[in-house]
C-alpha atoms as a PDB file:
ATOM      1  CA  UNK A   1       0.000   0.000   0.000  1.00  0.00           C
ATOM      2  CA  UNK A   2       1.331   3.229  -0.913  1.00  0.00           C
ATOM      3  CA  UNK A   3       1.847   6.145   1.823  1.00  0.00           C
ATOM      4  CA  UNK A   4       0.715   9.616   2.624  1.00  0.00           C
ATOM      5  CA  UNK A   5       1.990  11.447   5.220  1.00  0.00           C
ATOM      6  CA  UNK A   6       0.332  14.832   6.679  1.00  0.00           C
ATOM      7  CA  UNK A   7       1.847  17.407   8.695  1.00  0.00           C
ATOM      8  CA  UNK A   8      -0.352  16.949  11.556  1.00  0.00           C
ATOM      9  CA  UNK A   9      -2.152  14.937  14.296  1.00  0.00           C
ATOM     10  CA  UNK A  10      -5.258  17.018  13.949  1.00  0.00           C
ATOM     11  CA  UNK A  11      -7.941  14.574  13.832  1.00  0.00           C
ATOM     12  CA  UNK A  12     -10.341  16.505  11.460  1.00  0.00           C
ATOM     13  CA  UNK A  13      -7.379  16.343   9.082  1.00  0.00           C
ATOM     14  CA  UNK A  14      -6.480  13.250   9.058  1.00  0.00           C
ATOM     15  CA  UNK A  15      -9.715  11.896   8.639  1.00  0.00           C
ATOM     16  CA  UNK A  16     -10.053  14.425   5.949  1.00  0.00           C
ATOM     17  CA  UNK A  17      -7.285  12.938   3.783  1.00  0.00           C
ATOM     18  CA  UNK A  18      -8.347   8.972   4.790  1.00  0.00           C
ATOM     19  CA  UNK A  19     -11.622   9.696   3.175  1.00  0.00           C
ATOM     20  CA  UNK A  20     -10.091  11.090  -0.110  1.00  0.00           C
ATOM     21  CA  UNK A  21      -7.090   8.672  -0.359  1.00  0.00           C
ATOM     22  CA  UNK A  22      -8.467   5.658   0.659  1.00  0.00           C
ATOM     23  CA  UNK A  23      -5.985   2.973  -0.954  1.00  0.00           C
ATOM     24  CA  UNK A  24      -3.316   4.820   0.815  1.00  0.00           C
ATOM     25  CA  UNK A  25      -1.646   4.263   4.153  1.00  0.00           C
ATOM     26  CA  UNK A  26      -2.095   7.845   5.967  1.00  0.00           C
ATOM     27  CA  UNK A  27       0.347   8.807   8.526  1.00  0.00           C
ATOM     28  CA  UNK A  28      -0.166  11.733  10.702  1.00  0.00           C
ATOM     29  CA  UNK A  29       3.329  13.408  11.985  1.00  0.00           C
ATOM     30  CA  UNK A  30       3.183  16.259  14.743  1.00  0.00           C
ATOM     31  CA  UNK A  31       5.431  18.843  12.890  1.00  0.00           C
ATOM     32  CA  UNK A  32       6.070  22.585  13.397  1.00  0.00           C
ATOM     33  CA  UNK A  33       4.526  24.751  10.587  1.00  0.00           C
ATOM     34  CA  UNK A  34       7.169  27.529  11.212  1.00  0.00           C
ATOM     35  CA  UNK A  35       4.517  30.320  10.739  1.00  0.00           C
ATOM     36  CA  UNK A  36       2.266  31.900  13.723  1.00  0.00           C
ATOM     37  CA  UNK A  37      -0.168  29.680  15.733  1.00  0.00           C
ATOM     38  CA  UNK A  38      -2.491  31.811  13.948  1.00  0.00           C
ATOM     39  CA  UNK A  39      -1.062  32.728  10.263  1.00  0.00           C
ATOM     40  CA  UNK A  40      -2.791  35.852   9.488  1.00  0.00           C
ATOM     41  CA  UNK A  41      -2.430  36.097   5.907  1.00  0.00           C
ATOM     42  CA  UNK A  42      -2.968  33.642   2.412  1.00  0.00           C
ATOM     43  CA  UNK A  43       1.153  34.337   2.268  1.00  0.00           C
ATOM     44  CA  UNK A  44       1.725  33.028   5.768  1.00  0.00           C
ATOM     45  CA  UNK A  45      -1.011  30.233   5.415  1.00  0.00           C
ATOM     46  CA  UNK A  46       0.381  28.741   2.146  1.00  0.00           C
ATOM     47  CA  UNK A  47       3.714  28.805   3.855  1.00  0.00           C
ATOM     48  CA  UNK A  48       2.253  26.648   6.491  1.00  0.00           C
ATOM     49  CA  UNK A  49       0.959  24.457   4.581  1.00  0.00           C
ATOM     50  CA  UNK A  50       4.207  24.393   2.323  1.00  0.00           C
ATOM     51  CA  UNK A  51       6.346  23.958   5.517  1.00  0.00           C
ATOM     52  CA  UNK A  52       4.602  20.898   6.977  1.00  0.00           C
ATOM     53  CA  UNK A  53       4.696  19.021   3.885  1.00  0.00           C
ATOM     54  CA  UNK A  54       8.488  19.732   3.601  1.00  0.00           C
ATOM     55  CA  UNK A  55       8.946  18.354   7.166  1.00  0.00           C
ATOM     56  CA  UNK A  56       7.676  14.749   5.803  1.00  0.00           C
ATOM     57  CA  UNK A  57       9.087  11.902   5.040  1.00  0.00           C
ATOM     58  CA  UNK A  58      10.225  11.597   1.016  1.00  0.00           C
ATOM     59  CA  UNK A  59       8.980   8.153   0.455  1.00  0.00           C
ATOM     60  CA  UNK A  60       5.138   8.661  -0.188  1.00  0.00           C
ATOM     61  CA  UNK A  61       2.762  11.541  -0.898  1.00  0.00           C
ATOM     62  CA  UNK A  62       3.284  14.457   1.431  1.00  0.00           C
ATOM     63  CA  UNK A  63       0.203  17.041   2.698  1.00  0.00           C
ATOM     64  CA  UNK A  64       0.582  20.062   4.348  1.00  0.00           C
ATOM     65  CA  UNK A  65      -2.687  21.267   5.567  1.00  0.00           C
ATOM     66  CA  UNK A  66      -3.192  25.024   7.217  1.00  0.00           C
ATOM     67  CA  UNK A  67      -5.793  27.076   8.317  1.00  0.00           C
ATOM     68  CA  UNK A  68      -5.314  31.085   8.872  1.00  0.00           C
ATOM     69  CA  UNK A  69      -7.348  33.875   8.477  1.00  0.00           C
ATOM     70  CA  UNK A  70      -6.748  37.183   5.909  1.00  0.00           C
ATOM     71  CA  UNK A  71      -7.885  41.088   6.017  1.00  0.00           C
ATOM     72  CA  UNK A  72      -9.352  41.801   3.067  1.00  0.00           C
ATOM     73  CA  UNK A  73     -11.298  45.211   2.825  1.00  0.00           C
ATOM     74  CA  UNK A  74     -11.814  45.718   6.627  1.00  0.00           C
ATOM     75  CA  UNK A  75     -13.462  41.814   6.726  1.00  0.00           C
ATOM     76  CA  UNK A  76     -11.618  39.281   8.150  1.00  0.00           C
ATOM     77  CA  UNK A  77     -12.041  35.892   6.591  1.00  0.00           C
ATOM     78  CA  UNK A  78     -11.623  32.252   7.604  1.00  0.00           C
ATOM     79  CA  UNK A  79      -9.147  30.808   4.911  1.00  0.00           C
ATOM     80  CA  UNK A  80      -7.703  27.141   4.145  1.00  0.00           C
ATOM     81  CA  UNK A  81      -4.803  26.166   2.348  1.00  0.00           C
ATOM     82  CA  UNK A  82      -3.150  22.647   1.030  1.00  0.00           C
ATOM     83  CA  UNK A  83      -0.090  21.488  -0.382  1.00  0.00           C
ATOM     84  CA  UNK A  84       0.734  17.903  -1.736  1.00  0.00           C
ATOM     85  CA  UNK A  85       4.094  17.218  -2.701  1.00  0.00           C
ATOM     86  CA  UNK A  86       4.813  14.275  -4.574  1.00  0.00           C
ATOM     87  CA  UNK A  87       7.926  11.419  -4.563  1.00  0.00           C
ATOM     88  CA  UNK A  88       9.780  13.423  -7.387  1.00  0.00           C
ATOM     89  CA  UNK A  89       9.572  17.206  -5.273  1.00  0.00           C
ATOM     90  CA  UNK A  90       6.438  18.277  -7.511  1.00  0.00           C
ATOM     91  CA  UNK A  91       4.286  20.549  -5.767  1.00  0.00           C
ATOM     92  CA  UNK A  92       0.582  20.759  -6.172  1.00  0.00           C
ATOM     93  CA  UNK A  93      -1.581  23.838  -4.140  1.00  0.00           C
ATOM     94  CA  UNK A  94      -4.724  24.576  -3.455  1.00  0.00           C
ATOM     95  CA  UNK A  95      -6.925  26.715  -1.455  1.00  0.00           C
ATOM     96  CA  UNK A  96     -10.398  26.312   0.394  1.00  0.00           C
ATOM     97  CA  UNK A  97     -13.882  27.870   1.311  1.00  0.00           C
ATOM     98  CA  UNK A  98     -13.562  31.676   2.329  1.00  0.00           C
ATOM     99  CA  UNK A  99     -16.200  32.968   5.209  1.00  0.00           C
ATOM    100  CA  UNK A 100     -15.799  35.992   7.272  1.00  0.00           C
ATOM    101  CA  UNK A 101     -15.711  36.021  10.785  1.00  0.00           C
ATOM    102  CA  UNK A 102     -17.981  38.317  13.190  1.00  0.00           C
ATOM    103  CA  UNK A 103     -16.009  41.542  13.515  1.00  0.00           C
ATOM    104  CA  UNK A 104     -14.970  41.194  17.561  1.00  0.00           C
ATOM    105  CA  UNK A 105     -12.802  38.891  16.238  1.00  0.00           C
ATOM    106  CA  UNK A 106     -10.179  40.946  14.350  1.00  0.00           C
ATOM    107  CA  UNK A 107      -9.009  42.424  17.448  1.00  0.00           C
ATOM    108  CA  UNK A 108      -8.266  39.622  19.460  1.00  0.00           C
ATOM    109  CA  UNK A 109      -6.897  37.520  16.221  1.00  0.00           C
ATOM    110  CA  UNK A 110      -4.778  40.341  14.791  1.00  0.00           C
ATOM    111  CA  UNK A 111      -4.273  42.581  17.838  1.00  0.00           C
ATOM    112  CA  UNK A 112      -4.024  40.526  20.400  1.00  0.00           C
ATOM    113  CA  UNK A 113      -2.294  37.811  18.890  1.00  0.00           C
ATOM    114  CA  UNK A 114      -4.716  35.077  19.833  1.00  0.00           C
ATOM    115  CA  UNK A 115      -5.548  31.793  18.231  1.00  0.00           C
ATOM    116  CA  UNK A 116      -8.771  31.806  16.223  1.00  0.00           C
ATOM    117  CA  UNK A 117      -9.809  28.178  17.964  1.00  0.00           C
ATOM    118  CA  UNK A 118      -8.955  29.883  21.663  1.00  0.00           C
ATOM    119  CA  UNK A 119     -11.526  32.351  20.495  1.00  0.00           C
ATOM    120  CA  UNK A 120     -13.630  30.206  18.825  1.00  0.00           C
ATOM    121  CA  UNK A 121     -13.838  27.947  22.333  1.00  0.00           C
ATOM    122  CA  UNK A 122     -14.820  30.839  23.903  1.00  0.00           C
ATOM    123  CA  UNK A 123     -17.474  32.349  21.667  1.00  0.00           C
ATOM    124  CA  UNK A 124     -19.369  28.925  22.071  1.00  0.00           C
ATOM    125  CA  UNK A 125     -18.361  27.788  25.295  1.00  0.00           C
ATOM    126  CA  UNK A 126     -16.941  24.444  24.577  1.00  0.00           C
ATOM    127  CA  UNK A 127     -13.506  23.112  24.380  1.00  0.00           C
ATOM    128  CA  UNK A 128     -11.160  21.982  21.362  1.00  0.00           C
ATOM    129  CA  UNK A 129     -13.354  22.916  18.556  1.00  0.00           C
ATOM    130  CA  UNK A 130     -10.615  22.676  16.006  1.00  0.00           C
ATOM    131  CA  UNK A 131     -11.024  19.237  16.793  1.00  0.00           C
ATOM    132  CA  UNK A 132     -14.683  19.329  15.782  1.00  0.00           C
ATOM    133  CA  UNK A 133     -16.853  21.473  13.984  1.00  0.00           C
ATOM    134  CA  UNK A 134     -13.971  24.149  13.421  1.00  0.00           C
ATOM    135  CA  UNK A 135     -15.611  27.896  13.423  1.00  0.00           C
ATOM    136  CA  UNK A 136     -16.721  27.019   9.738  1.00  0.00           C
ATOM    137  CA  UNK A 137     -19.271  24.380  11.035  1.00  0.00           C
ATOM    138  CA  UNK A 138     -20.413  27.260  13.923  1.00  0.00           C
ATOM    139  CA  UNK A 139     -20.583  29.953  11.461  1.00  0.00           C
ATOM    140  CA  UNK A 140     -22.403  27.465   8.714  1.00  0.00           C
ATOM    141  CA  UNK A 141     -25.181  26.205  11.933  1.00  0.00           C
ATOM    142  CA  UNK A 142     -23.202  22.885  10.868  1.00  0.00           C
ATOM    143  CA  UNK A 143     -23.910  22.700   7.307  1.00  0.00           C
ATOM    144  CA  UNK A 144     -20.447  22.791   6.654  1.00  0.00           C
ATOM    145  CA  UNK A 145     -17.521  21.070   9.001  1.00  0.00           C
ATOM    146  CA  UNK A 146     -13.983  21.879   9.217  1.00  0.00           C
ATOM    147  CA  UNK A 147     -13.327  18.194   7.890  1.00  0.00           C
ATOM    148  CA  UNK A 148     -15.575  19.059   4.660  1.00  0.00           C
ATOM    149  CA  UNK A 149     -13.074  22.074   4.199  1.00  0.00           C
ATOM    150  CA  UNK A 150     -10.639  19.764   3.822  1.00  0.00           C
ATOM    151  CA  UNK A 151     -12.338  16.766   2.421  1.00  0.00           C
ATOM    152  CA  UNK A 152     -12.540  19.648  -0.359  1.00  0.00           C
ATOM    153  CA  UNK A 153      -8.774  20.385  -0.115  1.00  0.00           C
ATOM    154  CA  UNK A 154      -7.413  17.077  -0.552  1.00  0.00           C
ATOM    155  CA  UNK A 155      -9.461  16.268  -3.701  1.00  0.00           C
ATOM    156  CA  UNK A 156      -8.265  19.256  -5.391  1.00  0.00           C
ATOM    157  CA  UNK A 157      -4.455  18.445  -4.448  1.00  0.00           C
ATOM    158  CA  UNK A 158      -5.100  15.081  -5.338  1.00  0.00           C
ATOM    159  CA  UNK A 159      -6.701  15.278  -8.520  1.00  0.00           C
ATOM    160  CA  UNK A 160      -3.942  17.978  -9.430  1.00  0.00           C
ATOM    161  CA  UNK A 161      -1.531  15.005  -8.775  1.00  0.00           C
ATOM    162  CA  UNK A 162      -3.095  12.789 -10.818  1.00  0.00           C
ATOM    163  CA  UNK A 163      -4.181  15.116 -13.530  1.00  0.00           C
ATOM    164  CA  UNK A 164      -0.165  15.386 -13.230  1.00  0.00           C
ATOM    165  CA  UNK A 165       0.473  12.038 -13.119  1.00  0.00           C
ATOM    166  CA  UNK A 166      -0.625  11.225 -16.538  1.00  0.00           C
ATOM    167  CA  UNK A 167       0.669  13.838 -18.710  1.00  0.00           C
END
């Protein structure tokens, strides 16, 4: 069976890439993303994402998976980005579903310096909801789920790859 590796132990994201690669063994790795807990940009998200798929091991499919959020126009959105590198160093990118967050939440994200899930457990009084829902599934009364986010993100790496794959 071949291998994928992800950049993380997050749950949501593992599951997230089991249900898109299912012929492949996936193999979470706690690594360091060497951006902010909180990236607040798409620059410092992608780089996230780029980062923890570098950390992997070479001998399989590698996914980098990152979550930030971005100003844009005095809105702050939720934003999701992917990267899949393959066994010969090609990269493949893509990014997710956009939403903006409630406005009390720029301050303490960009001003304060604080994790969006800290906030997130907060504004809805439970605990670990990256683990869960994520603030998409909140801010979407559940219609949408962090894992969907990235249920989305993984196909579109993956079908870049294999798109790739057989040219």
């Amino acid at each position: 069976m071949r291998k994928c590796y992800v950049g993380s132990q997050n749950r949501v994201k593992l599951l997230a890439v089991k249900r898109v690669l299912k012929n492949y063994e996936v193999i979470g790795f706690e690594v360091n993303s060497q951006v902010s807990k909180q990236p607040k940009s798409d620059l410092e998200t992608i780089q996230g994402a780029v980062n923890r798929a570098l950390c992997l091991p070479k001998d399989g499919l590698r996914i980098g998976l990152e979550a930030g959020v971005q100003l844009h126009e005095e809105r702050l959105f939720l934003v999701n980005w992917g990267v899949l590198i393959d066994e010969y160093e090609h990269q493949y990118m893509a990014g997710g579903t956009r939403i903006p967050l409630p406005d009390f939440m720029k301050e303490a994200l960009l001003e304060q310096g604080r994790e969006l899930a800290e906030v997130m457990d907060e504004y809805t009084h439970s605990s670990n909801i990256r683990q869960k829902q994520g603030a998409i599934g909140v801010f979407t009364n559940n219609l949408v789920k962090r894992e969907d986010i990235f249920i989305h993100i993984v196909k579109l790496l993956y079908g870049q790859y294999k798109r790739g794959e057989n040219e």
